[in-house]
C-alpha atoms as a PDB file:
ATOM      1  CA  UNK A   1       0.416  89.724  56.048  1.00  0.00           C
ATOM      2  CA  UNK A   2      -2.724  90.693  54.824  1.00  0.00           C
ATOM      3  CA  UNK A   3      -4.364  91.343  51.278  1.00  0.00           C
ATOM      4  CA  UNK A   4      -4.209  94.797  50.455  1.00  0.00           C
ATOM      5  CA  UNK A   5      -3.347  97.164  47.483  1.00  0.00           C
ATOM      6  CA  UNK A   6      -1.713  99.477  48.446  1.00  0.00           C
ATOM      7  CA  UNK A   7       2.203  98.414  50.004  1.00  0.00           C
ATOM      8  CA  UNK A   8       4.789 100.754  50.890  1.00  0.00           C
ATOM      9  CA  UNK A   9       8.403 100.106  49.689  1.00  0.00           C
ATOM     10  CA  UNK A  10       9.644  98.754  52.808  1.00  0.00           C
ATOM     11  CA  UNK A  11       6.878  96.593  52.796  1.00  0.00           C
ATOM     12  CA  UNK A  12       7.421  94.797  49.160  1.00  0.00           C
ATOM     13  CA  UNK A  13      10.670  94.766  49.788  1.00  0.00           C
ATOM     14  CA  UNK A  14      10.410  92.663  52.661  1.00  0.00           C
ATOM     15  CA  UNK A  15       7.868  90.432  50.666  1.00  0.00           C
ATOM     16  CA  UNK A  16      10.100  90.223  47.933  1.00  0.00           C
ATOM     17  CA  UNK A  17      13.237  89.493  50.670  1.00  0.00           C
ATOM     18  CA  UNK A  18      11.259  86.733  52.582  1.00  0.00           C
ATOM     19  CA  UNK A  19      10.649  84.932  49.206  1.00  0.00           C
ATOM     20  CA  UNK A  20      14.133  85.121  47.774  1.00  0.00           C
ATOM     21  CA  UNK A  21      14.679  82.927  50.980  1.00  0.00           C
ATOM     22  CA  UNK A  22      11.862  80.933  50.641  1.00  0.00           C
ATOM     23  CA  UNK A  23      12.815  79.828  46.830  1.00  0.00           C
ATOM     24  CA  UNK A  24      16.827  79.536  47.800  1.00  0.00           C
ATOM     25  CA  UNK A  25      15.483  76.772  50.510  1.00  0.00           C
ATOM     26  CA  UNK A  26      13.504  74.875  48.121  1.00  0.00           C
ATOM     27  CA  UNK A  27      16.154  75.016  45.786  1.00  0.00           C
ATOM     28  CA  UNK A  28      18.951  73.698  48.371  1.00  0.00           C
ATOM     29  CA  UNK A  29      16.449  70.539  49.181  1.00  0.00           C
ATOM     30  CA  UNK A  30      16.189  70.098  45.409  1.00  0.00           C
ATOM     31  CA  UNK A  31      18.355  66.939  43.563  1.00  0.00           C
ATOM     32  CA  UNK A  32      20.188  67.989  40.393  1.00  0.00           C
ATOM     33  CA  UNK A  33      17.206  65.772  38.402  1.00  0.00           C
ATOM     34  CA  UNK A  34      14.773  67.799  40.414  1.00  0.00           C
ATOM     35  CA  UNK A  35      15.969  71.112  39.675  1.00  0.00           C
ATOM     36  CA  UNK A  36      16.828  70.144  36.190  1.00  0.00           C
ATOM     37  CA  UNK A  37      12.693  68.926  35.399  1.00  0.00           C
ATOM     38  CA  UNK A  38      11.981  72.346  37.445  1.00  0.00           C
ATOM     39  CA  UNK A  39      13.112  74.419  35.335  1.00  0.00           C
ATOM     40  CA  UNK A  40      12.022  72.447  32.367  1.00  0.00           C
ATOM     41  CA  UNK A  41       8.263  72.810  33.306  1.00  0.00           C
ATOM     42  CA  UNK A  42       9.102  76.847  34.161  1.00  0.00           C
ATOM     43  CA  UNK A  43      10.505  77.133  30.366  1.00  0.00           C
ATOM     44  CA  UNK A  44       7.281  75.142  29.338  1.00  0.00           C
ATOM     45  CA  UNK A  45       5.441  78.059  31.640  1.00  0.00           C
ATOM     46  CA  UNK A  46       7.058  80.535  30.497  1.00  0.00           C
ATOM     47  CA  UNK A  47       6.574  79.641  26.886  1.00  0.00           C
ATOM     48  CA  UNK A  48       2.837  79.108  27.710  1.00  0.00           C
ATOM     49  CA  UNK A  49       2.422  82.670  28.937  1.00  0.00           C
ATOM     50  CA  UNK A  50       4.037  84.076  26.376  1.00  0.00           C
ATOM     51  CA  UNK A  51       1.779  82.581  23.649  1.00  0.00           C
ATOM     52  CA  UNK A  52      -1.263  83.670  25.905  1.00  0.00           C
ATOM     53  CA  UNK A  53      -0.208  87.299  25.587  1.00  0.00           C
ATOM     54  CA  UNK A  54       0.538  87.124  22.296  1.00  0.00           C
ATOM     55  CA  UNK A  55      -2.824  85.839  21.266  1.00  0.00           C
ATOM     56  CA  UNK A  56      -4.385  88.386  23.688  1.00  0.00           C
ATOM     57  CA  UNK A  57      -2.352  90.816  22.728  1.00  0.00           C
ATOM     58  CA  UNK A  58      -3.324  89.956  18.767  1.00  0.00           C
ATOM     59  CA  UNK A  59      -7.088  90.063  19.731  1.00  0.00           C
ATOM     60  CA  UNK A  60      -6.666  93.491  21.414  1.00  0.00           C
ATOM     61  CA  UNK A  61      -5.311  94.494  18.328  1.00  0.00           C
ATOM     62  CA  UNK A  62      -7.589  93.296  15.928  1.00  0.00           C
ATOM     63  CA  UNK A  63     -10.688  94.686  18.163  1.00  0.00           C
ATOM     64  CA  UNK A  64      -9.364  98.477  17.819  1.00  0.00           C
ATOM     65  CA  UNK A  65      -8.852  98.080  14.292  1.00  0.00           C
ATOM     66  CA  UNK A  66     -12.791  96.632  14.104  1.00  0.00           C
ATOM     67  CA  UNK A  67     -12.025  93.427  12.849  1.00  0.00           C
ATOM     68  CA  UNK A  68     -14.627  90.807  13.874  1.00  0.00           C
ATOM     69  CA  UNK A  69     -13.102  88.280  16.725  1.00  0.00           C
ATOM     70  CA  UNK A  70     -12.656  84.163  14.936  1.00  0.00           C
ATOM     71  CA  UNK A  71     -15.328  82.128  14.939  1.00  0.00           C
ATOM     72  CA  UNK A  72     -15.974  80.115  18.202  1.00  0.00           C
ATOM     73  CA  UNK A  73     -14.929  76.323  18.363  1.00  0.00           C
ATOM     74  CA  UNK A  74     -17.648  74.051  17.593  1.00  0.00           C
ATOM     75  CA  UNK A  75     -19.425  72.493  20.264  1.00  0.00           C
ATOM     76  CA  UNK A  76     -18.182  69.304  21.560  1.00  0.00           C
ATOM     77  CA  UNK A  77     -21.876  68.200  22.386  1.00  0.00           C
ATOM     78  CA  UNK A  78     -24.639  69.735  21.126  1.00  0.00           C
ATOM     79  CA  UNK A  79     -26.732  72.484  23.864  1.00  0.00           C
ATOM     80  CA  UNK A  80     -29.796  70.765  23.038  1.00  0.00           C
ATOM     81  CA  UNK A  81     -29.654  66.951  23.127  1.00  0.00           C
ATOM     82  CA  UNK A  82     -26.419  66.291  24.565  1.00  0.00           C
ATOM     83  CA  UNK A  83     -25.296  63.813  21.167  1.00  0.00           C
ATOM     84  CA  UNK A  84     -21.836  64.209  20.365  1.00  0.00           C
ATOM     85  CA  UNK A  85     -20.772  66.395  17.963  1.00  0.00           C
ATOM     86  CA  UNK A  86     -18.576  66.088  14.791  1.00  0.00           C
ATOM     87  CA  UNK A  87     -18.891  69.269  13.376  1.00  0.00           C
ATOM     88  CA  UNK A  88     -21.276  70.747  10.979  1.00  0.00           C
ATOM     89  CA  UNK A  89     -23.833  73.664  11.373  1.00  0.00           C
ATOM     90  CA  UNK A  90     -26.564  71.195  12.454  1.00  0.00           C
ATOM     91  CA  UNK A  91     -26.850  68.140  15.186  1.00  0.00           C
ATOM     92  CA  UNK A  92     -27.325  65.427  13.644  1.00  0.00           C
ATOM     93  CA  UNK A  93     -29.748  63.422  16.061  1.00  0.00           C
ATOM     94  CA  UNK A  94     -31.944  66.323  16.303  1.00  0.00           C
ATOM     95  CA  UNK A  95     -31.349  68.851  13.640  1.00  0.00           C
ATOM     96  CA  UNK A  96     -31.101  71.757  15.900  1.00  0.00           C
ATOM     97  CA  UNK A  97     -28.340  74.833  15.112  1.00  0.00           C
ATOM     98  CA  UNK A  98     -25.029  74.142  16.828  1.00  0.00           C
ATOM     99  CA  UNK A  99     -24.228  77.765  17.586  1.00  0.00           C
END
């Protein structure tokens, strides 16, 4: 089926249909362990995504109410010379600004 926007009901329905099947035969070929570390990593997904949203969701919120985003992360290298980096304002093989 091709990319588009815009799906009639019939249409997502079949979608949605065609992968309930799709996941039910995966899951049949699955072993107990298999399923079992499957839906570990989901609940680790799951749990991922809902810390992503949170934060962005947090962010969002602090925008609107005009409150500056955090400071950046350091650097892991610095831009200029490429020496590593163990934090600090300034590089210290070549003195140059680290943000």
């Amino acid at each position: 089926m091709e990319n588009k926007l815009n799906y009639s009901q019939e249409e997502l329905e079949e979608i949605l249909e065609r992968s309930r099947r799709e996941l039910q035969e995966k899951l049949d070929k699955m072993t107990p362990e298999e399923r079992k570390q499957a839906e570990i990593n989901a609940q680790k997904a799951i749990e991922e995504d809902s810390l992503n949203m949170q934060k962005l969701l947090d962010d969002v919120a602090n925008i609107t109410a005009g409150v500056s985003p955090k400071e950046t992360k350091a650097p892991n290298f610095c831009a200029n010379c490429g020496a590593p980096v163990n934090g600090g304002n300034f590089c210290a093989y070549c003195g140059k600004p680290l943000k």
